[in-house]
C-alpha atoms as a PDB file:
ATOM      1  CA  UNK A   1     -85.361 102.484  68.342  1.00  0.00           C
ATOM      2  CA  UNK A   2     -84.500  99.898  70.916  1.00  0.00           C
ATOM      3  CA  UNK A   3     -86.605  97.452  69.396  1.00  0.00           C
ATOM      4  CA  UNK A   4     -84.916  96.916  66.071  1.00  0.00           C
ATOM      5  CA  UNK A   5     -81.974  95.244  68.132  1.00  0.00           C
ATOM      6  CA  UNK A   6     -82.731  91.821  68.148  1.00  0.00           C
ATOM      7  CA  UNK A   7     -79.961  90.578  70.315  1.00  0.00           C
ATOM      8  CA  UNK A   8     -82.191  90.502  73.446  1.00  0.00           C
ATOM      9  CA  UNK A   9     -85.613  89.082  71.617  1.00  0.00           C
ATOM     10  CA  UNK A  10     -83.917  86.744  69.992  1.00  0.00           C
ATOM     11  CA  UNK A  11     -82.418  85.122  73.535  1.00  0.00           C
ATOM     12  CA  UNK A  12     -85.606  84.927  74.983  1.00  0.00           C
ATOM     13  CA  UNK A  13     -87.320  83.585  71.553  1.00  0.00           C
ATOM     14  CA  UNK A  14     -84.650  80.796  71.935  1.00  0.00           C
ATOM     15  CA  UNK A  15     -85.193  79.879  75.169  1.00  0.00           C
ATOM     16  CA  UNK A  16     -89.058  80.170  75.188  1.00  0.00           C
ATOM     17  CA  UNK A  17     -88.978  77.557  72.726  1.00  0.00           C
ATOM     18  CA  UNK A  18     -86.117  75.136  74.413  1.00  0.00           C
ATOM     19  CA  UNK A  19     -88.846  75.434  77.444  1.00  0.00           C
ATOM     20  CA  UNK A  20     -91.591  74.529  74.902  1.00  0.00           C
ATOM     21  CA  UNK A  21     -89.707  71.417  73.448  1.00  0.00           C
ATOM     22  CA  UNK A  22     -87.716  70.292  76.192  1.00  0.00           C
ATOM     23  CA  UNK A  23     -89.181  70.398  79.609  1.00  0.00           C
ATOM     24  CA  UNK A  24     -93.372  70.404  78.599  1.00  0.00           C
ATOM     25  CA  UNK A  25     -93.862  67.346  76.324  1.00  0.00           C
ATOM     26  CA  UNK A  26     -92.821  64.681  78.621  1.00  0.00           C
ATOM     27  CA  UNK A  27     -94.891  66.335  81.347  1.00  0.00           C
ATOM     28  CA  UNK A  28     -97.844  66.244  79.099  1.00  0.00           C
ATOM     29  CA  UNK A  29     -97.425  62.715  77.701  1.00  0.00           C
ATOM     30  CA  UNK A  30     -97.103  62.198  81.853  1.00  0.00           C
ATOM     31  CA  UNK A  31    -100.830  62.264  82.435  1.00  0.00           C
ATOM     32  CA  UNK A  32    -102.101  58.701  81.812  1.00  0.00           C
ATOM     33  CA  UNK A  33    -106.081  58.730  80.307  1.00  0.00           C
ATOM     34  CA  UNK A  34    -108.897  57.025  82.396  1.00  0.00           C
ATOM     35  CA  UNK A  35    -110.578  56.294  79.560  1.00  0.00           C
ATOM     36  CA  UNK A  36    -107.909  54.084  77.296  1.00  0.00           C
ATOM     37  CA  UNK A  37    -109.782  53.096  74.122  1.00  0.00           C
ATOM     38  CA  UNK A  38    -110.586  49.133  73.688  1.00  0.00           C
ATOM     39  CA  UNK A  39    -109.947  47.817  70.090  1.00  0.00           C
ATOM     40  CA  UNK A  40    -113.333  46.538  68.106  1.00  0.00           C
ATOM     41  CA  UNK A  41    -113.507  43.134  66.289  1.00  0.00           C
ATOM     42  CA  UNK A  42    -113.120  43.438  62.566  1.00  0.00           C
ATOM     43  CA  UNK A  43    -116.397  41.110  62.170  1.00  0.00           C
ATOM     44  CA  UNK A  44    -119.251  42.477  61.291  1.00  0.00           C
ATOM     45  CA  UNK A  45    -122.345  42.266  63.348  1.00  0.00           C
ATOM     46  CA  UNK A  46    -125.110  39.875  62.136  1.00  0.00           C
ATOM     47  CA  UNK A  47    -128.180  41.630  61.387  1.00  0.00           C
ATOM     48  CA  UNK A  48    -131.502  39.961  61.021  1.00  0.00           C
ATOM     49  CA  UNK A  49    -134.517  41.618  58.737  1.00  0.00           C
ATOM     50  CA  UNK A  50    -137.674  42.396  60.474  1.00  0.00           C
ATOM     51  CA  UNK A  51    -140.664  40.147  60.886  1.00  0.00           C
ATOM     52  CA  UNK A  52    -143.342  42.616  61.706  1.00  0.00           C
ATOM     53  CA  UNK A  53    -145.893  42.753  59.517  1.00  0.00           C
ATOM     54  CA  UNK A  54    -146.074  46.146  57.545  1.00  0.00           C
ATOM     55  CA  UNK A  55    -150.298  47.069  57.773  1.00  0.00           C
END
């Protein structure tokens, strides 16, 4: 039962996942987002009641 050997699997296990944490991240946090979020004031907005007349 060739598969209970884990010499092999676990080479490839290790090196899937030195792939995964070494060379992918930093080309993912590469791309750069059109769309870069703008911070909002910390003042609330000034809101005025209504003046139509409820018939």
């Amino acid at each position: 039962m060739p598969q209970l050997n884990p010499a092999p699997w676990f080479a490839i296990l290790v090196f899937a996942w030195l792939i995964f944490l070494t060379i992918i991240p930093p080309k993912i946090l590469g791309h750069s987002f059109p769309n870069e979020p703008t911070p909002q004031s910390t003042q609330k907005p000034q809101t005025e009641s209504w003046t139509w007349p409820w018939h």
